[in-house]
Protein backbone atom coordinates (compact mmCIF):
# COMPACT_ATOMS: atom_id res chain seq x y z
CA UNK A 1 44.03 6.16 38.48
CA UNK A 2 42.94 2.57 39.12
CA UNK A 3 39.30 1.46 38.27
CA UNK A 4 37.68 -0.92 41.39
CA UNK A 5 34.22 -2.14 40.63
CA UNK A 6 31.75 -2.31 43.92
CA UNK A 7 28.17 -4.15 44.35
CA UNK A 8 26.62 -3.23 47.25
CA UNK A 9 24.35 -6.03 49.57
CA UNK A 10 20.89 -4.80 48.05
CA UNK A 11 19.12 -7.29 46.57
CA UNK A 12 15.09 -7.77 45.59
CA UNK A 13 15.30 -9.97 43.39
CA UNK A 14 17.16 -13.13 42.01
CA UNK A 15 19.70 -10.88 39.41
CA UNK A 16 20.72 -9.23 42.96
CA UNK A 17 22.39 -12.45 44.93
CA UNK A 18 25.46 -11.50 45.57
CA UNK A 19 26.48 -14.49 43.86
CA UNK A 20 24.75 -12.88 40.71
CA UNK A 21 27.22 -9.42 41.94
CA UNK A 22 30.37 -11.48 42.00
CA UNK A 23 29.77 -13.02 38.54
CA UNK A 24 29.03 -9.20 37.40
CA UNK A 25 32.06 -8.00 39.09
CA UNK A 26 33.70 -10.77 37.63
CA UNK A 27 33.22 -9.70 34.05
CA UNK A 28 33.30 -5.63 34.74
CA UNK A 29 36.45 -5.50 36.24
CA UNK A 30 38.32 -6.89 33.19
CA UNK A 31 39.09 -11.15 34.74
CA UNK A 32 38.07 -12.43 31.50
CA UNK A 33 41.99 -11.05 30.37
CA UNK A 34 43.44 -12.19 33.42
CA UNK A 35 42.67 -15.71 33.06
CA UNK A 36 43.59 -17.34 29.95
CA UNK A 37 42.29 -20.43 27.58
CA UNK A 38 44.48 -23.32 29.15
CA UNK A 39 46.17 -21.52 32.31
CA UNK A 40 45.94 -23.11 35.83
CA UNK A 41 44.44 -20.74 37.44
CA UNK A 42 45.17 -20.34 41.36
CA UNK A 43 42.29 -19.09 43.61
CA UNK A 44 43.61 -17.84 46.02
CA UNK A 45 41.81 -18.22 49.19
CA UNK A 46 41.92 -17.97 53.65
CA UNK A 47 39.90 -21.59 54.18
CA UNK A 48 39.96 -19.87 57.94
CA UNK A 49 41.26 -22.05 60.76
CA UNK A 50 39.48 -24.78 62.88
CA UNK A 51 37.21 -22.24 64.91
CA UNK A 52 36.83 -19.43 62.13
CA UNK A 53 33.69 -19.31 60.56
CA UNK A 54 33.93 -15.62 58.60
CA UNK A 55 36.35 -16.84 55.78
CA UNK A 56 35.30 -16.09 52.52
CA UNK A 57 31.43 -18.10 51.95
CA UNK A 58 32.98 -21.31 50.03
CA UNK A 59 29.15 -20.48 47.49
CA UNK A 60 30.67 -17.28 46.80
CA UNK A 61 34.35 -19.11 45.67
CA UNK A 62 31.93 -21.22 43.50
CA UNK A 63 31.23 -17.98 41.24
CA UNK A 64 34.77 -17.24 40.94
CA UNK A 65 35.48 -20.82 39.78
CA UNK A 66 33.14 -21.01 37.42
CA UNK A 67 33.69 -18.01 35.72
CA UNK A 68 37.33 -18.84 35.26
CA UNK A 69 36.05 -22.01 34.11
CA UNK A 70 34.29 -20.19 31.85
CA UNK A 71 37.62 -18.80 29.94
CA UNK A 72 38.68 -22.32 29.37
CA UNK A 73 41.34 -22.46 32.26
CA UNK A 74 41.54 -25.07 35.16
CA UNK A 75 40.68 -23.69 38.57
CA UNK A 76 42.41 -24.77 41.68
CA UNK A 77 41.98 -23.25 45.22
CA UNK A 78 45.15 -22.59 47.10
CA UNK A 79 46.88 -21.81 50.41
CA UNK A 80 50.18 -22.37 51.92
CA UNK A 81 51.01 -23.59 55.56
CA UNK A 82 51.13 -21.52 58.14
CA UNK A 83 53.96 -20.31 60.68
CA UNK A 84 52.11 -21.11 63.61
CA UNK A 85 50.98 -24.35 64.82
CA UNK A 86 47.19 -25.02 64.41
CA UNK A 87 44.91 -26.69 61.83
CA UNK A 88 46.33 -25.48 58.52
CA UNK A 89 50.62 -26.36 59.64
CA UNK A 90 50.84 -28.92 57.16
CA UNK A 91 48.98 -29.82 53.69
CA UNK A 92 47.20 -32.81 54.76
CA UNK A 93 45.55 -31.01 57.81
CA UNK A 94 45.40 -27.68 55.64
CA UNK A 95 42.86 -29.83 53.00
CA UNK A 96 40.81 -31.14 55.48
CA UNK A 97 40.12 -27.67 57.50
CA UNK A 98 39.15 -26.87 53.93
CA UNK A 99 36.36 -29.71 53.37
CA UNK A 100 34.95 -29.43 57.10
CA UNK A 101 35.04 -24.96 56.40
CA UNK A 102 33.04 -26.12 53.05
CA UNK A 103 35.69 -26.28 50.44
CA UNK A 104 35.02 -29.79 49.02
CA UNK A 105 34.97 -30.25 45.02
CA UNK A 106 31.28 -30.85 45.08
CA UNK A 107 30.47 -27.20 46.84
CA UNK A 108 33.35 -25.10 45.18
CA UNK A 109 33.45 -26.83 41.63
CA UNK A 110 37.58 -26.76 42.16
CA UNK A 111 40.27 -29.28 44.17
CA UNK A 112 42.43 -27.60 47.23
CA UNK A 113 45.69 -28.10 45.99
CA UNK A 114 48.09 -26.63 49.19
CA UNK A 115 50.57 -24.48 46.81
CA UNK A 116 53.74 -24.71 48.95
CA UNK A 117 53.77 -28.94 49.26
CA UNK A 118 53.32 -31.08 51.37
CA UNK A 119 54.92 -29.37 54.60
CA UNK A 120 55.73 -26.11 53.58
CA UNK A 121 58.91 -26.87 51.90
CA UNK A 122 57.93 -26.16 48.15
CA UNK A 123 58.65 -22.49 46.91
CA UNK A 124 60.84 -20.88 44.75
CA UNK A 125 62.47 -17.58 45.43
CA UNK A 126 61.52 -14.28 43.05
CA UNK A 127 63.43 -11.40 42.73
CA UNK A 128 62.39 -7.89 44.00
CA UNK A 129 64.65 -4.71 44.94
CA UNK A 130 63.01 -3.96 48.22
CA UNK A 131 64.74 -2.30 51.38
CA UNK A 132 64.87 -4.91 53.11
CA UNK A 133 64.84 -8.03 50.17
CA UNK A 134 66.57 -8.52 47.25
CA UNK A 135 64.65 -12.20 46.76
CA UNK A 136 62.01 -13.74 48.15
CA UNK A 137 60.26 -16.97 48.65
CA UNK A 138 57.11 -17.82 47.04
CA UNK A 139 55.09 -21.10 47.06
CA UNK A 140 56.05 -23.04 43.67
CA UNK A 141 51.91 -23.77 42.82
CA UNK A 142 51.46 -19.85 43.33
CA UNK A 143 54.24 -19.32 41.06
CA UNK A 144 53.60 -21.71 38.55
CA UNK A 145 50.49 -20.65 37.68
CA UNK A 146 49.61 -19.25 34.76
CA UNK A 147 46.86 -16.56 36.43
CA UNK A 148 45.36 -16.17 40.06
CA UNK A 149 42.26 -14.49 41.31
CA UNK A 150 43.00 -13.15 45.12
CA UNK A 151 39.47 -13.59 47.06
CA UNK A 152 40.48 -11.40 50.13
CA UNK A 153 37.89 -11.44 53.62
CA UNK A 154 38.64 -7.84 54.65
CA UNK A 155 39.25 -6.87 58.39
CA UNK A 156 41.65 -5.77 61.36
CA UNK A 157 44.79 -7.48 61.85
CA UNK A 158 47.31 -7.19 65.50
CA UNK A 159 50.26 -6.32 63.16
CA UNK A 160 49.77 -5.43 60.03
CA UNK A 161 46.44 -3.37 61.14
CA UNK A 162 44.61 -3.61 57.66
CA UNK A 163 43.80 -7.04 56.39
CA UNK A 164 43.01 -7.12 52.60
CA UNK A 165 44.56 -7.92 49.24
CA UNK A 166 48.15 -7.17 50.01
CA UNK A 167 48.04 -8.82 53.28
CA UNK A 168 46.75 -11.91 51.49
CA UNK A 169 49.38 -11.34 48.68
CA UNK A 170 52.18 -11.49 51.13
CA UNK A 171 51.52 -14.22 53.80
CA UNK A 172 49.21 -16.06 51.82
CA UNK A 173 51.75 -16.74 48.91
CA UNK A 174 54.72 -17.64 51.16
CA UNK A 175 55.83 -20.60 52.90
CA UNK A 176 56.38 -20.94 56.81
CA UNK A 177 59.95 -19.84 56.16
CA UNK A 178 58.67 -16.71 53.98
CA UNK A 179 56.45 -15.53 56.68
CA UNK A 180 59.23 -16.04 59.21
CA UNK A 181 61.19 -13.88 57.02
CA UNK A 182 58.53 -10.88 57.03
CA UNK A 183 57.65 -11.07 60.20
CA UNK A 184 61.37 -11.44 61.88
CA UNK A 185 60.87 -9.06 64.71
CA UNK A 186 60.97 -10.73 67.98
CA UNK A 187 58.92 -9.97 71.61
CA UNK A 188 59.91 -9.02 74.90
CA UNK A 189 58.92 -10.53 78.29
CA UNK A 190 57.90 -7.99 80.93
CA UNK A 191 59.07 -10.78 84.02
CA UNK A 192 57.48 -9.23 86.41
CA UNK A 193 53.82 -9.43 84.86
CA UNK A 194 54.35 -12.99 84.48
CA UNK A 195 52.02 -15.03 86.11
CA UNK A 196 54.24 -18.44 85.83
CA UNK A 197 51.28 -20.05 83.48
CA UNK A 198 52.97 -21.96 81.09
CA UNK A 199 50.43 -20.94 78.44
CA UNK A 200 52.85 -19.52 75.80
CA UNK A 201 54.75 -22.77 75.62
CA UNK A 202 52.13 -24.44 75.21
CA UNK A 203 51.18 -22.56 71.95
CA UNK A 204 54.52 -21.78 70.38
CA UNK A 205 55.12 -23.47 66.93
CA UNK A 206 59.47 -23.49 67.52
CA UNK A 207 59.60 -24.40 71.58
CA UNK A 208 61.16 -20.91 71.79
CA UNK A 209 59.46 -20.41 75.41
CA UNK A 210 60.53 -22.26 78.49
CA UNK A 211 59.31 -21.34 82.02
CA UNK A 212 62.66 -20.94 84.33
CA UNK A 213 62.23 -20.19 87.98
CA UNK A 214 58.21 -19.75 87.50
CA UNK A 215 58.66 -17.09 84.83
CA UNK A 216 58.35 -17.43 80.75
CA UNK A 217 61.34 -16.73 79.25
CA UNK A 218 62.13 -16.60 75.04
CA UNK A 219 65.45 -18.29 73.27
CA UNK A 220 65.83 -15.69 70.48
CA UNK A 221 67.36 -18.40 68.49
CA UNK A 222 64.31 -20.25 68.19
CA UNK A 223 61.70 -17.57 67.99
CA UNK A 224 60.28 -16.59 64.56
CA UNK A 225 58.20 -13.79 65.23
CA UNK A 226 54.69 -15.15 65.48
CA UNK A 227 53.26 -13.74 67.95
CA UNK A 228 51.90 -16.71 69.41
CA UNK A 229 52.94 -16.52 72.96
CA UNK A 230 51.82 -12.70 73.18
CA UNK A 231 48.29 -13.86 72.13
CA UNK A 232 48.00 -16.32 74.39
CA UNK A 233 49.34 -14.79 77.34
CA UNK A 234 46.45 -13.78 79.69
CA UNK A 235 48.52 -11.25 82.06
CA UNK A 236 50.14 -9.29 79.01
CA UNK A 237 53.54 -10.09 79.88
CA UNK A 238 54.65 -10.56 76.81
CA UNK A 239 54.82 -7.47 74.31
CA UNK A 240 56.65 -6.45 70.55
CA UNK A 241 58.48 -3.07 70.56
CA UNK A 242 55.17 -1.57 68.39
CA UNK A 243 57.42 2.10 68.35
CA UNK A 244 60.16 0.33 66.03
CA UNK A 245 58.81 -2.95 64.42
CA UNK A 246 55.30 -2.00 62.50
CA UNK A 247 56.67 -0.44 60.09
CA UNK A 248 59.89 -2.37 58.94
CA UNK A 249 56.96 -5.50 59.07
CA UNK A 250 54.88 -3.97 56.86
CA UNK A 251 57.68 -2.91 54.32
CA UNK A 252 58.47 -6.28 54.50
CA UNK A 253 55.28 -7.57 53.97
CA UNK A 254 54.48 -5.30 50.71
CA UNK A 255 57.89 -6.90 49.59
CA UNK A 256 56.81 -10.15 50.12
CA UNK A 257 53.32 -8.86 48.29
CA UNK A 258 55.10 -7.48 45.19
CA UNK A 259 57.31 -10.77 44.66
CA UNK A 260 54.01 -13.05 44.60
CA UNK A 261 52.88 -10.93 41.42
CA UNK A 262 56.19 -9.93 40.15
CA UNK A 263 56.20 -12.37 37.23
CA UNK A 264 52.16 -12.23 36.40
CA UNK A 265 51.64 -8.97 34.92
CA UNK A 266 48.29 -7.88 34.07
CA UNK A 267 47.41 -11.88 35.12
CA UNK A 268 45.95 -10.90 38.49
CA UNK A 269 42.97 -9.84 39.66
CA UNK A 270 41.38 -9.15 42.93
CA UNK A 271 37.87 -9.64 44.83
CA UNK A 272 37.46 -8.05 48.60
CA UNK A 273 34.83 -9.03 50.57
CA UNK A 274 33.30 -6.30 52.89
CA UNK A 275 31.11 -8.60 54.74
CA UNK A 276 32.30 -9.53 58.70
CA UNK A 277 34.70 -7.04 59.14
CA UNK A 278 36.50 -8.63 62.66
CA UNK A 279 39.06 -7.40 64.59
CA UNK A 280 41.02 -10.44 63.93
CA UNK A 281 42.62 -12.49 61.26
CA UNK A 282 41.04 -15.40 59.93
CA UNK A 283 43.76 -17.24 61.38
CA UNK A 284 42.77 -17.18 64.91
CA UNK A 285 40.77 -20.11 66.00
CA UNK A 286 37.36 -17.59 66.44
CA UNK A 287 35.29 -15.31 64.86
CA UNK A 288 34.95 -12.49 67.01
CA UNK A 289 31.69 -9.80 66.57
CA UNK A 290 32.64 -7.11 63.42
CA UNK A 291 33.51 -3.50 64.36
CA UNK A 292 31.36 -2.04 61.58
CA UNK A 293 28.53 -2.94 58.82
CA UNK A 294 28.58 -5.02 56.39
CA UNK A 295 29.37 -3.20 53.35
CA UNK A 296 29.73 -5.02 50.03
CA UNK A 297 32.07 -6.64 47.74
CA UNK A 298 34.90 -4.86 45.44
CA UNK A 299 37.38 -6.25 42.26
CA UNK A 300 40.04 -4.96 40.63
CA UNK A 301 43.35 -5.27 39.09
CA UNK A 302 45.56 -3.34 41.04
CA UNK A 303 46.31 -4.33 44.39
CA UNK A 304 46.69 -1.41 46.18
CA UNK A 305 43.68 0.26 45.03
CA UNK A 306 41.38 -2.00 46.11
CA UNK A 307 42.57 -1.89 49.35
CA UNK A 308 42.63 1.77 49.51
CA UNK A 309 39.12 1.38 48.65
CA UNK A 310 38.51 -1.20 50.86
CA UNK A 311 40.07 0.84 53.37
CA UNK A 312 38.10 4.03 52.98
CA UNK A 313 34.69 2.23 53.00
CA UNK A 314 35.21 0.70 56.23
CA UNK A 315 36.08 3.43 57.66
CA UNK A 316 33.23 5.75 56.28
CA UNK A 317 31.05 3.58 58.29
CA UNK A 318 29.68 4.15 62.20
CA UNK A 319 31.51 1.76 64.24
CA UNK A 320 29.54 -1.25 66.26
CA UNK A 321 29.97 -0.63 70.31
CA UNK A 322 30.29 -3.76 72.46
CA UNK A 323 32.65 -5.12 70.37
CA UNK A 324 36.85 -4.90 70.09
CA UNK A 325 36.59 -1.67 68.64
CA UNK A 326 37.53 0.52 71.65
CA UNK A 327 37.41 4.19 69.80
CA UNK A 328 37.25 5.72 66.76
CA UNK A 329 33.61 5.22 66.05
CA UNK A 330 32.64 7.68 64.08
CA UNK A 331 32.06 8.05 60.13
CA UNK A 332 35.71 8.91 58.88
CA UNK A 333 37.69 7.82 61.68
CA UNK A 334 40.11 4.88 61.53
CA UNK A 335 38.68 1.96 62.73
CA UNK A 336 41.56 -0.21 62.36
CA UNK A 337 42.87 2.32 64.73
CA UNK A 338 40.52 1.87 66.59
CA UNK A 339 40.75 -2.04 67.43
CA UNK A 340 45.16 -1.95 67.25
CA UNK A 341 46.38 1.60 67.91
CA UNK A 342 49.60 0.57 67.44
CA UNK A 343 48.94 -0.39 63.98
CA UNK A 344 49.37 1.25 60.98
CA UNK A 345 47.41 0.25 57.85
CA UNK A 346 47.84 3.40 55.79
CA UNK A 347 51.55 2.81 55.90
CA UNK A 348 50.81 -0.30 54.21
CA UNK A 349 49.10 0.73 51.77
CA UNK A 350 50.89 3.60 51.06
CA UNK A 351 54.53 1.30 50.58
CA UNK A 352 52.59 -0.79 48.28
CA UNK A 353 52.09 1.65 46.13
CA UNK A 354 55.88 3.35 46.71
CA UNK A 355 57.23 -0.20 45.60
CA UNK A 356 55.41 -0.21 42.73
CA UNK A 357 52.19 -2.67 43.65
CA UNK A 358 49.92 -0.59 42.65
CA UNK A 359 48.06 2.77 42.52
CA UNK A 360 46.59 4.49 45.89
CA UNK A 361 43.86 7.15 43.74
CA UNK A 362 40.91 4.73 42.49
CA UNK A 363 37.82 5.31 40.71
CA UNK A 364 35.05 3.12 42.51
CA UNK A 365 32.63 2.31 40.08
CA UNK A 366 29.34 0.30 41.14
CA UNK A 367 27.61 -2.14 39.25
């Protein structure tokens, strides 16, 4: 059984901040023999795209950094490029969407140092014995660090349903070409919902849609998976087979999750934030309202635990109306459910741990 350490949002006094609770749940869940004298130390962080504005507080990162400063190691906050095109496809736009999102030296006490280079092409591949990988590709600064604390915004998510510390793990430590890899299932158009539009061309990152005759149509050789196009389209013409490609995604993502850790043993350690809990990804361009309370903040060393803990506390909670959530409202229902129902975050979870990523039982402990 895991430990995973939780500070709830109280606070009457100055010792209460919940930058106080982070350094406290810094030192009770056990980071101070994570991070070494001497190691370079990735944070890893979501600097949210252009549009975002529920990443991870960049004053909260600051109590990370300084903590690990605190061990004698050399902090730097990392991300790799995304798949998609937007604000963070490359590492020169990636750093400055961190400094205008708040991540400059002078607020988080750290540089941004983009872990996969300069446009995506620096990773190395780790070996795992997954079903569906026997390698995999993780960014070369992820890899060549000597520790890394995972700072994790928890919320929904269109495909992989849960959002947390695995989630993080597995797209946030891969290149473009990694994620392509996980997320390899491809959409379908329905042509006769097709309103002619042109907007998923417009948005797609590989010019795998083309409008032919008035109608969107996808080159399978180009697309990668994305999901772009089906986001963008405003007549939902464009759809995944949900039935047959959730789950093979998220084995593939827990994979990809495992591999970024696979050579760091007992030189991780995780922080999920409970605070904004959206229906989306920090990766969309908005922040839309939260589905439920705020809740609090959790660490850990194990992966999978946290998120299972993560997991259960959101959905112990009464779920906000007038926002995404369409059902499952109630205490004990699943909200992620509830926003995707095609989605499947206990699967997730539950692979993790099958692979070997960690524990699902947990003992939450509050401090």
């Amino acid at each position: 059984m895991a430990d995973v350490y939780f500070a709830n949002l109280r606070a009457r006094g100055p010792h209460e901040s919940k930058a106080a609770k982070i350094r406290r749940l810094f030192d009770a869940a056990g980071f101070d023999r994570v991070v070494r004298s001497g190691d370079l130390t990735a944070v890893k962080a979501h600097v949210g795209e252009r549009g975002c504005d529920t990443y991870v507080n960049p004053v909260f990162v600051r109590q990370v950094v300084e903590r690990v400063k605190g061990q004698g190691a050399h902090p730097f906050i990392t991300d790799t490029a995304t798949l998609y095109a937007g604000s963070r496809a490359d590492a020169v736009r990636h750093t400055v969407t961190a400094i205008e999102h708040g991540f400059a030296y002078a607020v988080v006490g750290a540089p941004v140092i983009v872990a996969d280079g300069l446009t995506g092409g620096y990773w190395e591949e780790v070996a795992v014995e997954g079903k569906h990988f026997g390698r995999v590709r993780i960014a070369g600064g992820i890899r060549t660090a000597g520790s890394m604390i995972v700072l994790s915004h928890v919320k929904a998510h269109d495909t992989a349903g849960f959002g947390g510390a695995i989630k993080n793990l597995a797209m946030g430590c891969a290149p473009p070409s990694g994620k392509a890899e996980q997320h390899a299932g491809r959409p379908y158009m329905e042509v006769e919902r097709c309103g002619g539009c042109g907007k998923c061309t417009l948005v797609c990152p590989q010019a795998a849609m083309t409008l032919e005759d008035g109608r969107a149509a996808i080159n399978p050789e180009h697309c990668v998976g994305c999901g772009d196009c089906m986001r963008a389209c405003p007549s939902g013409a464009i759809e995944f087979d949900w039935t047959t490609e959730i789950r093979p995604f998220l084995e593939r993502l827990c994979e990809y999750a495992l591999g970024a850790v696979r050579e760091k043993p007992g030189r991780v350690g995780y922080v999920n934030f409970l605070l904004n809990i959206t229906p989306d990804c920090d990766c969309v361009p908005w922040s839309d309202a939260p589905i439920v309370p705020d809740i609090g903040i959790l660490a850990s060393t194990d992966p999978v635990a946290i998120d299972r803990a993560s997991f259960d506390l959101v959905n112990s909670e009464q779920g906000f109306s007038r926002t995404h959530l369409a059902g499952n409202f109630a205490p004990g229902e699943d909200k992620f459910k509830g926003v995707w129902d095609y989605t499947d975050g206990e699967y997730q979870i539950a692979y993790a741990a099958e692979i070997g990523l960690g524990e699902t039982d947990y003992r939450l402990i509050e401090v």
